[in-house]
C-alpha atoms as a PDB file:
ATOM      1  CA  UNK A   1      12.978  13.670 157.083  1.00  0.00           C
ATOM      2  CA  UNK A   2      12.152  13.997 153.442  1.00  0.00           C
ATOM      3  CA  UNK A   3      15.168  16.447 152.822  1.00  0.00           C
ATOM      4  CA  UNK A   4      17.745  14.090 153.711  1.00  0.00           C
ATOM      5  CA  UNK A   5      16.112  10.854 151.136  1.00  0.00           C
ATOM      6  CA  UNK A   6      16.015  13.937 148.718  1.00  0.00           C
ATOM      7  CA  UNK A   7      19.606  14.865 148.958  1.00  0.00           C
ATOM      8  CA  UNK A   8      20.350  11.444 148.633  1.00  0.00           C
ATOM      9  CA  UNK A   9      18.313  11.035 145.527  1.00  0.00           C
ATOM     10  CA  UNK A  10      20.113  13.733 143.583  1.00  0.00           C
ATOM     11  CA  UNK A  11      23.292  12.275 144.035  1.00  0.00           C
ATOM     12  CA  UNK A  12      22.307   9.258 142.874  1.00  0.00           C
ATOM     13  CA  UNK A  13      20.660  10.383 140.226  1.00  0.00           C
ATOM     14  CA  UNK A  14      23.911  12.428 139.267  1.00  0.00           C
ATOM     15  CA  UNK A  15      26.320   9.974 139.842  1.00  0.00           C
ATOM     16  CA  UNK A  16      24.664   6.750 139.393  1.00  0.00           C
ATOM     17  CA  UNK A  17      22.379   7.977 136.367  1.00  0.00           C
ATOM     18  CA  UNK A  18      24.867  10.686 134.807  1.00  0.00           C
ATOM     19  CA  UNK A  19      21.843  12.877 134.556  1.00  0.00           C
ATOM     20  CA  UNK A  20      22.169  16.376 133.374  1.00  0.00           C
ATOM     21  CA  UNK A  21      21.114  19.085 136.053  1.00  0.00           C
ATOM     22  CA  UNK A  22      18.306  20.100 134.292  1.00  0.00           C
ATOM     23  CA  UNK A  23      16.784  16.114 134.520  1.00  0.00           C
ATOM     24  CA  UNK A  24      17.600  15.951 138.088  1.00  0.00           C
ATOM     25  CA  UNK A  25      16.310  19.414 139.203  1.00  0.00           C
ATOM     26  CA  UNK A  26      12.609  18.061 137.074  1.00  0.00           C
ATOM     27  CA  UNK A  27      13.074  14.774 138.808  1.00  0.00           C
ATOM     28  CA  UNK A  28      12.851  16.790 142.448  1.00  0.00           C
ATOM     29  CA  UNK A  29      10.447  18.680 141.504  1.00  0.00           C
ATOM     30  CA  UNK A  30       8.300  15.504 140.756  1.00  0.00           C
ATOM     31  CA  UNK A  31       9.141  14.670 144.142  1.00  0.00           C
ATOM     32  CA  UNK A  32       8.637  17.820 145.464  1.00  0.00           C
ATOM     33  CA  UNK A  33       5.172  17.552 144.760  1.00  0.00           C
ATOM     34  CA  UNK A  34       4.479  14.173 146.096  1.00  0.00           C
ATOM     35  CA  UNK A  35       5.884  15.785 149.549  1.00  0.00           C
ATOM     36  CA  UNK A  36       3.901  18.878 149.162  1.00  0.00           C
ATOM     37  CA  UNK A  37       0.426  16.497 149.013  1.00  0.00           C
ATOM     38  CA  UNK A  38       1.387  14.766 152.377  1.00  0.00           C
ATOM     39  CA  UNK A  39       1.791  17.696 153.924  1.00  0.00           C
ATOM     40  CA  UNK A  40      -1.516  19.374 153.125  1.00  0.00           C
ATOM     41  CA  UNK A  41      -3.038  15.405 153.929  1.00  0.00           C
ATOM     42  CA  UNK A  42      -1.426  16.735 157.227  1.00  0.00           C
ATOM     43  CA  UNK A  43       1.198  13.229 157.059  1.00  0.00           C
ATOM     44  CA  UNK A  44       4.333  13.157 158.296  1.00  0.00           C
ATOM     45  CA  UNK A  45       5.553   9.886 157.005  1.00  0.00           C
ATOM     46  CA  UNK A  46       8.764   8.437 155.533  1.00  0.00           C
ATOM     47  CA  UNK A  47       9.043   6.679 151.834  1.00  0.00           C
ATOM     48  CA  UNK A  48       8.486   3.120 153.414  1.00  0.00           C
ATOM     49  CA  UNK A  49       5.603   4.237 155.122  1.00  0.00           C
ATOM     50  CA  UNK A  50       3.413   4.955 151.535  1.00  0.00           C
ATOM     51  CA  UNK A  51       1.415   2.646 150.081  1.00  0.00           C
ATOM     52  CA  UNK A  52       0.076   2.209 146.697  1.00  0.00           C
ATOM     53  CA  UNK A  53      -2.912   3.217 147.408  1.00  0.00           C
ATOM     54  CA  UNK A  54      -1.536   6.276 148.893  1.00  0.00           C
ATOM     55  CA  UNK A  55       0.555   6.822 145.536  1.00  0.00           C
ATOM     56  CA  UNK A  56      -3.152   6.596 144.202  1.00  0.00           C
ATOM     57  CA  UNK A  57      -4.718   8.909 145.853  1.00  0.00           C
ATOM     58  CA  UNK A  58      -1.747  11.508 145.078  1.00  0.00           C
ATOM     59  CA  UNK A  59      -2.583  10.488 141.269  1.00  0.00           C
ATOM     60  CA  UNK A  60      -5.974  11.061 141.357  1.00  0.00           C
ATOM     61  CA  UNK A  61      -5.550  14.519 143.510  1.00  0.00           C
ATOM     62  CA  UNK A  62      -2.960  15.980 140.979  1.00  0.00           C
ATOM     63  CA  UNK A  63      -5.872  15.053 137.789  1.00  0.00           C
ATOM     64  CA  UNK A  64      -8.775  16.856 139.904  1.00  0.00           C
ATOM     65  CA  UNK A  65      -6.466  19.899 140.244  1.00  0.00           C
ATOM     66  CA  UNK A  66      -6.474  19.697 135.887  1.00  0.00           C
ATOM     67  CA  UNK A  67      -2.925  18.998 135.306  1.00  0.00           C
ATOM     68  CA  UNK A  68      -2.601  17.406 132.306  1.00  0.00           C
ATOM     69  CA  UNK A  69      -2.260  13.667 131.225  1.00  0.00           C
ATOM     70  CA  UNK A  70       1.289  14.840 130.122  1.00  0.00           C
ATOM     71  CA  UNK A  71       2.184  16.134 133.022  1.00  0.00           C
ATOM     72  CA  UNK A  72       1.033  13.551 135.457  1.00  0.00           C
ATOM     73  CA  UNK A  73       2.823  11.150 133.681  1.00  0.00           C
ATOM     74  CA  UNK A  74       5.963  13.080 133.842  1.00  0.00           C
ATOM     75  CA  UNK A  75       5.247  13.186 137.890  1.00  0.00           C
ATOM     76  CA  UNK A  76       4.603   9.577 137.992  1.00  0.00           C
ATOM     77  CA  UNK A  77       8.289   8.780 136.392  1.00  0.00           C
ATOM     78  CA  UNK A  78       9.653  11.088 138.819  1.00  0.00           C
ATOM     79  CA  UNK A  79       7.948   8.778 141.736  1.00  0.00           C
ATOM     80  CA  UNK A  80       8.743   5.517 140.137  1.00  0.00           C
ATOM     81  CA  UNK A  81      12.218   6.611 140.205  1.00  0.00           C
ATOM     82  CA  UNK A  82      12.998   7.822 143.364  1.00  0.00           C
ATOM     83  CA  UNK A  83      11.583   4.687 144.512  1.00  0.00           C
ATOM     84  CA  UNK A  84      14.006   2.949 142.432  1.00  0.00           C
ATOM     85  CA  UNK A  85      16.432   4.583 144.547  1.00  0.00           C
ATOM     86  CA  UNK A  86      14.894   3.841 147.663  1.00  0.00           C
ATOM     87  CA  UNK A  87      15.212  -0.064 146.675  1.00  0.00           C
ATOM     88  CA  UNK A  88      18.575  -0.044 145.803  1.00  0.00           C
ATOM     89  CA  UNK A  89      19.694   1.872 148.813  1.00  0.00           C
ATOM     90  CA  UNK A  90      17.513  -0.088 150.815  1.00  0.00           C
ATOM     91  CA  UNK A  91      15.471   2.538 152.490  1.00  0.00           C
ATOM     92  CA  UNK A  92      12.147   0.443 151.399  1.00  0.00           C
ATOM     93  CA  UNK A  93      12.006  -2.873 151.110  1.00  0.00           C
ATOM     94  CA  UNK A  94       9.093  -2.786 148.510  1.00  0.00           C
ATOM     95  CA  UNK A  95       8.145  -0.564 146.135  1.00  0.00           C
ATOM     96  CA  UNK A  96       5.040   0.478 145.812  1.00  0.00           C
ATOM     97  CA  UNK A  97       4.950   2.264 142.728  1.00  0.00           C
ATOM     98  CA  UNK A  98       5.255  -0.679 140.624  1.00  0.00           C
ATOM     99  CA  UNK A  99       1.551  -1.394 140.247  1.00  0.00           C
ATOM    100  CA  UNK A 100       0.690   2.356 139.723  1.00  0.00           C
ATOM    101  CA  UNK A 101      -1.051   3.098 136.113  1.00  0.00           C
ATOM    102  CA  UNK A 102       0.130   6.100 134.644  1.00  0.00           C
ATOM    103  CA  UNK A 103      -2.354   8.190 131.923  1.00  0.00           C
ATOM    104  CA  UNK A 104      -3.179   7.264 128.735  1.00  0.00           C
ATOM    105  CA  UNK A 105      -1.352   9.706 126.720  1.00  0.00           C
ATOM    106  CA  UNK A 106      -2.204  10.807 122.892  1.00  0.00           C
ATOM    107  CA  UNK A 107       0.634  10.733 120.941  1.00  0.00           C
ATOM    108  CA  UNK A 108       1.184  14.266 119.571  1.00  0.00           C
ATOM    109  CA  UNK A 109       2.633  14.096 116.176  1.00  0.00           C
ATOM    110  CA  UNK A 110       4.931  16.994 116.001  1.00  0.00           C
ATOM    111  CA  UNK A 111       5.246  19.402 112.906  1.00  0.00           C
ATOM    112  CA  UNK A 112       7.882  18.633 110.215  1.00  0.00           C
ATOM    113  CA  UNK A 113       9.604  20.573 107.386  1.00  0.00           C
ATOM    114  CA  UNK A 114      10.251  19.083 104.020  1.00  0.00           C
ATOM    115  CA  UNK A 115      13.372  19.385 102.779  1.00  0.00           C
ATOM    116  CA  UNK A 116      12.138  22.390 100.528  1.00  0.00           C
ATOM    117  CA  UNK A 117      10.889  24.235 103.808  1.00  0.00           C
ATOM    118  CA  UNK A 118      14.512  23.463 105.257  1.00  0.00           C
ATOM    119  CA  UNK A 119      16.219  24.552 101.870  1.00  0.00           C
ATOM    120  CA  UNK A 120      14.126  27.750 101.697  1.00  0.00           C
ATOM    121  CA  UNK A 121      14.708  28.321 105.768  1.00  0.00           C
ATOM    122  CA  UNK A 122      18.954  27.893 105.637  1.00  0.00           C
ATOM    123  CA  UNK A 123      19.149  30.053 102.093  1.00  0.00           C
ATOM    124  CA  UNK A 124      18.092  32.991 104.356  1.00  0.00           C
ATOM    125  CA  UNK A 125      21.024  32.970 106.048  1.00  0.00           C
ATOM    126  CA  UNK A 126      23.098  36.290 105.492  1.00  0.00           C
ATOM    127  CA  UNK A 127      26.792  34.500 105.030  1.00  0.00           C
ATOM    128  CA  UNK A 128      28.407  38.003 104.500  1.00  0.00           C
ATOM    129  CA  UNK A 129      28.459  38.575 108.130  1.00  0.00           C
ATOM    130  CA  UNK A 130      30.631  36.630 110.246  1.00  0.00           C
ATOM    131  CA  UNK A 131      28.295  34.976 112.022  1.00  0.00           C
ATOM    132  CA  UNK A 132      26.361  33.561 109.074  1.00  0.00           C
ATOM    133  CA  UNK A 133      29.165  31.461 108.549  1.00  0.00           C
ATOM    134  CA  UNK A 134      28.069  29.942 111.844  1.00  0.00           C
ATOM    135  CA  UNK A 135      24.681  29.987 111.760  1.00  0.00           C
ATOM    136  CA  UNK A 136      24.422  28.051 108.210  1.00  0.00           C
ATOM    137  CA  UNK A 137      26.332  25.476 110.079  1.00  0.00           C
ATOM    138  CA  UNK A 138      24.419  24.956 112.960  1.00  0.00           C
ATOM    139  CA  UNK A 139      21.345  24.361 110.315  1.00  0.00           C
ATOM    140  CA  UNK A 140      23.422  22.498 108.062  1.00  0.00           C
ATOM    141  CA  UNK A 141      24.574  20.032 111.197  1.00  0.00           C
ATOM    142  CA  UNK A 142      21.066  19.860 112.794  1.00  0.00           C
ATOM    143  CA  UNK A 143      19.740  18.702 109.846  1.00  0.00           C
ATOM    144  CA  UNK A 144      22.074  16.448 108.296  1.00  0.00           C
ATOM    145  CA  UNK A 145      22.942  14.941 112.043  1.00  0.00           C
ATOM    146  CA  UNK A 146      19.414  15.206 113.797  1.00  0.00           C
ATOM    147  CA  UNK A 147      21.006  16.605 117.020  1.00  0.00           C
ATOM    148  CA  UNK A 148      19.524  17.756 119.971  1.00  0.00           C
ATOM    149  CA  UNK A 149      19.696  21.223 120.350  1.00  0.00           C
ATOM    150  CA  UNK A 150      21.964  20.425 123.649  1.00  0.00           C
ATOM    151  CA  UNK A 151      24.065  18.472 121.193  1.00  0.00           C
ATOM    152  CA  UNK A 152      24.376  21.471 119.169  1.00  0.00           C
ATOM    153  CA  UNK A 153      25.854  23.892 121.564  1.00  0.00           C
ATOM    154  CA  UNK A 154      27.837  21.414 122.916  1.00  0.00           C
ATOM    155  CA  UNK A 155      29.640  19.822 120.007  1.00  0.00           C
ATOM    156  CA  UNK A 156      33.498  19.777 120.419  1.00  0.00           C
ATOM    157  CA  UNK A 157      36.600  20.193 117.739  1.00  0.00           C
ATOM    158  CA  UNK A 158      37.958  17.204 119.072  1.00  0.00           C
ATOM    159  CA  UNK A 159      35.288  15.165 118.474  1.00  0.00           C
ATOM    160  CA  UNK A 160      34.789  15.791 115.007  1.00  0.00           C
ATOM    161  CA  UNK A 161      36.142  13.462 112.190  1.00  0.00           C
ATOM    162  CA  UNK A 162      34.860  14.844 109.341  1.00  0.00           C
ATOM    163  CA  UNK A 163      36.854  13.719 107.148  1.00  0.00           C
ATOM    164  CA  UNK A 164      35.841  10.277 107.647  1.00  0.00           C
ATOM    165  CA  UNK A 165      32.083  11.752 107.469  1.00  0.00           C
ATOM    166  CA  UNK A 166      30.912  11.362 111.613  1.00  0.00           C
ATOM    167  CA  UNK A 167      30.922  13.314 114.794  1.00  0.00           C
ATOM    168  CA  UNK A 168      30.637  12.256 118.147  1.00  0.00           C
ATOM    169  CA  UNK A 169      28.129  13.133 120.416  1.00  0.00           C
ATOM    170  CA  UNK A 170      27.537  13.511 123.457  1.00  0.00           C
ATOM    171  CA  UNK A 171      24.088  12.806 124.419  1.00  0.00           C
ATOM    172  CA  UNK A 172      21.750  12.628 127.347  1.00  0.00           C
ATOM    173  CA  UNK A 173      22.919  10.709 130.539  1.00  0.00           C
ATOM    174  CA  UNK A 174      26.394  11.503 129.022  1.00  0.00           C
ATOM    175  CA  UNK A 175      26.013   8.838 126.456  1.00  0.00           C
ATOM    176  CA  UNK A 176      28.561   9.025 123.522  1.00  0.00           C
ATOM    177  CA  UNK A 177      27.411   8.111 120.246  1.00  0.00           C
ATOM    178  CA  UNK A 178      29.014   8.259 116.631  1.00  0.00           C
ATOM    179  CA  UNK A 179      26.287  10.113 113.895  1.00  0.00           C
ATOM    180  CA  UNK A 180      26.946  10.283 110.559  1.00  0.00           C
ATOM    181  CA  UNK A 181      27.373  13.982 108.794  1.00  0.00           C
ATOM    182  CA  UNK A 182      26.645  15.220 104.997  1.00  0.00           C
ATOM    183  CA  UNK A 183      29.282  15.985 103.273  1.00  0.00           C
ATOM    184  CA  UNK A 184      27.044  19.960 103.238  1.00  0.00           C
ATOM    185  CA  UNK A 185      27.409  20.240 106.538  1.00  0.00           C
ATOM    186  CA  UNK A 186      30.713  18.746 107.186  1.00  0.00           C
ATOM    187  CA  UNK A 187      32.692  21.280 104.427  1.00  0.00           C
ATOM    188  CA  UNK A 188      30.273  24.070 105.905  1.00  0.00           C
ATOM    189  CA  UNK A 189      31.404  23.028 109.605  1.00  0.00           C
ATOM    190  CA  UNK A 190      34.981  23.226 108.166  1.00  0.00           C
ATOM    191  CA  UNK A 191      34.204  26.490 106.223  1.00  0.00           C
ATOM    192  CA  UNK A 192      33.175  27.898 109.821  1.00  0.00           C
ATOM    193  CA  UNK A 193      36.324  26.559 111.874  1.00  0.00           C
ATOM    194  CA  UNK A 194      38.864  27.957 109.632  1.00  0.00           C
ATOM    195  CA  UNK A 195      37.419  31.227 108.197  1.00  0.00           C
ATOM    196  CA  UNK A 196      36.060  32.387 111.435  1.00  0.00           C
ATOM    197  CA  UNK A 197      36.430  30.565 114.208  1.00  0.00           C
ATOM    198  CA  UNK A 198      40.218  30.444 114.410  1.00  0.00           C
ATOM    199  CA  UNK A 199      40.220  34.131 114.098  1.00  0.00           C
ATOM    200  CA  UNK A 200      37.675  34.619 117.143  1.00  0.00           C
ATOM    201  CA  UNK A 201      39.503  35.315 120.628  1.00  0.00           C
ATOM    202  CA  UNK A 202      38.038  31.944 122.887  1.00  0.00           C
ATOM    203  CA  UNK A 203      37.474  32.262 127.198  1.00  0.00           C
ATOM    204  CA  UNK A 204      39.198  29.912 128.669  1.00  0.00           C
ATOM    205  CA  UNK A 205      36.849  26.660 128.641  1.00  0.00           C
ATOM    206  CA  UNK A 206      35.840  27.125 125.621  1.00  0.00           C
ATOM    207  CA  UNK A 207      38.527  26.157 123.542  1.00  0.00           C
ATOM    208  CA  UNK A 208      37.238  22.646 122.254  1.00  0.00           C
ATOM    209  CA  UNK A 209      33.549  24.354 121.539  1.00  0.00           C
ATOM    210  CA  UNK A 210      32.631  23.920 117.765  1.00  0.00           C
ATOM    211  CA  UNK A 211      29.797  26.853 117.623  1.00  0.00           C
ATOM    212  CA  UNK A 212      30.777  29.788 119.825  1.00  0.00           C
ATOM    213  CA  UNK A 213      29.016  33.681 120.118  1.00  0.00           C
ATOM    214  CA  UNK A 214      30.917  36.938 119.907  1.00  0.00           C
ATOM    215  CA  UNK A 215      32.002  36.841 123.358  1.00  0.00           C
ATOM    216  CA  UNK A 216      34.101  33.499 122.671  1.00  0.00           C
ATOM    217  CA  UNK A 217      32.099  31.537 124.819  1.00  0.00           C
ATOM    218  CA  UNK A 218      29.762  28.729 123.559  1.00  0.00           C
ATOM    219  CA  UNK A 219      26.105  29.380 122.332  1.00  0.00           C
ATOM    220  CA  UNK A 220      22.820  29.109 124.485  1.00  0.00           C
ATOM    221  CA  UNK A 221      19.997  27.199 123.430  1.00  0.00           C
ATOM    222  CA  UNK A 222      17.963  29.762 123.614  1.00  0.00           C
ATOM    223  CA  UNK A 223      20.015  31.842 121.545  1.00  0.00           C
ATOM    224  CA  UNK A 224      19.462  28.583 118.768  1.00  0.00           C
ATOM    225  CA  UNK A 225      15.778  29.045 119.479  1.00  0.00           C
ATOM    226  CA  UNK A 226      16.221  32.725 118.299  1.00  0.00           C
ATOM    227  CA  UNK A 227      18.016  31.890 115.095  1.00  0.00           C
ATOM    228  CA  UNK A 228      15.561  29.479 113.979  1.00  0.00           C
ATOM    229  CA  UNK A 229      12.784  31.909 114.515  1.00  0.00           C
ATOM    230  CA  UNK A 230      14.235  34.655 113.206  1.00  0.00           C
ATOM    231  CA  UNK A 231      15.403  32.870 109.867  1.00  0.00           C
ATOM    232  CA  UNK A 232      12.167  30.824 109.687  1.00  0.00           C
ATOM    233  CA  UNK A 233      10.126  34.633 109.525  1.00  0.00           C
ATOM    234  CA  UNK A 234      12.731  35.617 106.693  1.00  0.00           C
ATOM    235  CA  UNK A 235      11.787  32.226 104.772  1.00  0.00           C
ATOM    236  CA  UNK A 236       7.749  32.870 105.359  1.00  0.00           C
ATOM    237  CA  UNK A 237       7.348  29.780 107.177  1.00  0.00           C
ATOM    238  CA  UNK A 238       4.124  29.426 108.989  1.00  0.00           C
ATOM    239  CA  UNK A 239       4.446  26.084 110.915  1.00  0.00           C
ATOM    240  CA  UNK A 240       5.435  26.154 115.012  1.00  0.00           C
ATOM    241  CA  UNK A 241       9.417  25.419 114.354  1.00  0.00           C
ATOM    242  CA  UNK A 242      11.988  24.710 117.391  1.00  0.00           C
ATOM    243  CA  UNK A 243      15.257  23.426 117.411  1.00  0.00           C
ATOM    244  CA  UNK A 244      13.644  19.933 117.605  1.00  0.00           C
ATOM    245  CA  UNK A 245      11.870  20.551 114.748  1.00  0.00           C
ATOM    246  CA  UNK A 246      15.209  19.947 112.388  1.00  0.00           C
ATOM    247  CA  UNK A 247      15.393  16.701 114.562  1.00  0.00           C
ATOM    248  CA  UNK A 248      12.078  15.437 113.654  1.00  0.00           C
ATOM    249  CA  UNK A 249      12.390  16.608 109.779  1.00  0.00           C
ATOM    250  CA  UNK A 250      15.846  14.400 110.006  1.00  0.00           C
ATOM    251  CA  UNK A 251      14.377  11.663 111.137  1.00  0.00           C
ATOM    252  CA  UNK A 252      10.888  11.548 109.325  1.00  0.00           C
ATOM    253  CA  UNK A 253      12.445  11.867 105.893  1.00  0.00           C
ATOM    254  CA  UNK A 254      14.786   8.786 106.729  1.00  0.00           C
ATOM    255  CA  UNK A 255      11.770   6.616 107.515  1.00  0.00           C
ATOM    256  CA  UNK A 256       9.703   8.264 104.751  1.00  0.00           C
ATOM    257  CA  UNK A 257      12.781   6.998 102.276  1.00  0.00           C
ATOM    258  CA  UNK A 258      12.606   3.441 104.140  1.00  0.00           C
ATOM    259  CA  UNK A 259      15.465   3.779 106.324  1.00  0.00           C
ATOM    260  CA  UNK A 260      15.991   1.297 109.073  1.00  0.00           C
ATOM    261  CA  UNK A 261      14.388   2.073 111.881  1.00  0.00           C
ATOM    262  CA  UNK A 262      17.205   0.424 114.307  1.00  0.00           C
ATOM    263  CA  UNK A 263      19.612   2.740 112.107  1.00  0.00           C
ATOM    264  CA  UNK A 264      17.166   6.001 113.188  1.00  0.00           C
ATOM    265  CA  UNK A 265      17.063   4.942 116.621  1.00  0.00           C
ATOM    266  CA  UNK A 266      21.011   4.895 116.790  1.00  0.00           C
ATOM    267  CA  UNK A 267      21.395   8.007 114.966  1.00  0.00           C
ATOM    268  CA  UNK A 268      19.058   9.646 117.345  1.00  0.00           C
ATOM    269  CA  UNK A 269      20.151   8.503 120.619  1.00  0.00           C
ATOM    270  CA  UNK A 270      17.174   7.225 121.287  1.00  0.00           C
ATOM    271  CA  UNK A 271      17.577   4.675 124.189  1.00  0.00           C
ATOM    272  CA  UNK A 272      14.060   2.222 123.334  1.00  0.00           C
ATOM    273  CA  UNK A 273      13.452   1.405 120.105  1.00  0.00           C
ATOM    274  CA  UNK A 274       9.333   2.659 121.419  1.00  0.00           C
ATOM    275  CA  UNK A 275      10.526   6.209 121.206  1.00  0.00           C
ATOM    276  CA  UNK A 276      11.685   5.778 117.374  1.00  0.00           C
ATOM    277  CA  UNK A 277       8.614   4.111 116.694  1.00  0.00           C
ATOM    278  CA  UNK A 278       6.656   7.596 116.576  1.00  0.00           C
ATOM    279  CA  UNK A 279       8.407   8.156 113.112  1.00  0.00           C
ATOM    280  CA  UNK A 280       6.455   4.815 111.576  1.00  0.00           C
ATOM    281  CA  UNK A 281       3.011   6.918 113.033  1.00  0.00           C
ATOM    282  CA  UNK A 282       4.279   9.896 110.936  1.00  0.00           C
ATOM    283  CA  UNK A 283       5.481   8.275 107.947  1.00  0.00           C
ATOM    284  CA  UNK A 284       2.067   6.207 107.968  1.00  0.00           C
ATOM    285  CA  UNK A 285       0.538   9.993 108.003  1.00  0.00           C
ATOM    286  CA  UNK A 286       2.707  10.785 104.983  1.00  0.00           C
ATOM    287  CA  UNK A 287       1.136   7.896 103.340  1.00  0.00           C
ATOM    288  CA  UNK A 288      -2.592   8.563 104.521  1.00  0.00           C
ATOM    289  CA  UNK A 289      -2.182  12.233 103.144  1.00  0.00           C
ATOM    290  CA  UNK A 290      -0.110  10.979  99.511  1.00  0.00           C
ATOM    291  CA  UNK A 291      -3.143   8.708  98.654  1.00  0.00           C
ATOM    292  CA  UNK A 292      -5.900  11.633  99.387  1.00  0.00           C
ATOM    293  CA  UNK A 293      -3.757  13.754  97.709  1.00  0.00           C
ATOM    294  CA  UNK A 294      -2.943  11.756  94.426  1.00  0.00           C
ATOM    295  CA  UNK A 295      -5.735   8.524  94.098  1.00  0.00           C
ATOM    296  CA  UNK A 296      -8.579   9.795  91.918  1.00  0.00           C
ATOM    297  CA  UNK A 297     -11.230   7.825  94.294  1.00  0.00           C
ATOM    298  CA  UNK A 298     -10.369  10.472  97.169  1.00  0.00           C
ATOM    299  CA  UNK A 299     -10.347  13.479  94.988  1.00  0.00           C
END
């Protein structure tokens, strides 16, 4: 029963949604776990069947097992979803996840770098081998662009116009978007392309990939994770840094300089302006620590 609505809800979610596999494999599993608690209850029931109070009781079972707030959130968008699908194809006529509270969830401010830290972290970068060439700008572009690291790996030649100082990107749900780019990173991008890239033998496939590894195919983002960790050691950084971490330092310093937070939200990607909003909680922070730090009544 439940494997057929399934197979119907990953379509939908890839076709309708544009999702990337990686969403729509988490979205099933969300699901996957809803079916998993009916069958233990012993219930063999179909979507329209369920209840809220059912949808309840699934809540309250995953919380006594300890998962976190985070993650029973992230199960609860998975339901609300799929019942979103079951609406529109008209396999329930109500849905009954509407009323369902999610957890409260603390809003983890994530570590940032200044723009010393980032300075510090890029001038490690050994540009007499080939591939530092590449490397300095993938740190150049993360920083001056706030990309997601997907963005990163997946940035094409044809979509950069770097002469008129942008590059599009492709972002989640396959959502294009035009980001502005230093002129740093832009002539280091350009350095890259024509130094060392054009000399590089590319697998077919591959030809329109920006960053690509020895083997002419494009970059994992694991193998970004690496870099960062790797150059990060070499620049005696201490903090927890991730590919996301250039993102957040990108955004944080434009809010921290007063830049528009519509302007921040475009640059990211970010779909709701509620998701931006995170960066007014860290720039506030800024501010909390600059007055301890420099007004003689908190010293």
């Amino acid at each position: 029963m439940w494997p057929s609505y399934k197979k119907g809800y990953k379509a939908w979610l890839r076709l309708e949604k544009s999702l990337a596999e990686q969403s729509i494999e988490a979205y099933l599993h969300d699901i996957d776990k809803l079916t998993q608690y009916l069958e233990i209850q012993g219930r063999s029931v179909a979507p329209g069947d369920l209840r809220l109070d059912d949808l309840q009781a699934f809540i309250r079972c995953i919380a006594e097992m300890g998962m976190s707030q985070r993650s029973q959130a992230r199960i609860l968008s998975g339901v609300r979803s799929f019942y979103r699908y079951c609406v529109v194809e008209q396999i329930v006529q109500e849905d009954p996840s509407v009323l369902l509270e999610a957890p409260k969830l603390k809003r983890i401010l994530p570590d940032t770098l200044s723009f010393e830290e980032i300075e510090k972290i890029i001038a490690t970068v050994d540009r007499s081998k080939p591939e530092g060439e590449r490397n300095k700008a993938i740190l150049e572009t993360m920083y001056s662009c706030g990309l997601r690291v997907s963005e990163v790996v997946g940035l094409q030649i044809s979509n950069l116009y770097l002469e008129s100082g942008f590059i599009r990107v492709l972002g989640k749900g396959s959502k294009e978007r035009l980001v502005p780019i230093g002129e740093v990173a832009a002539k280091q991008i350009q350095l890259y392309v024509t130094t060392v890239r054009s000399k590089q033998p590319v697998k077919p496939g591959h030809e329109d990939i920006v960053f690509l590894n020895r083997r002419g195919t494009a970059l994992t983002r694991v193998m970004i994770f690496l870099l960062i960790k790797e150059y990060c050691a070499a620049a005696g950084i201490q903090k927890t840094v991730s590919p996301h971490t250039f993102r957040h330092s990108f955004a944080t310093h434009l809010v921290e300089n007063g830049a528009d937070l519509r302007a921040v939200q475009e640059m990211l990607g970010h779909e709701s302006i509620t998701t931006t909003e995170i960066y007014t909680h860290l720039d506030r922070e800024f501010l909390r620590k600059t007055l301890h730090h420099f007004h003689p009544a908190f010293q």
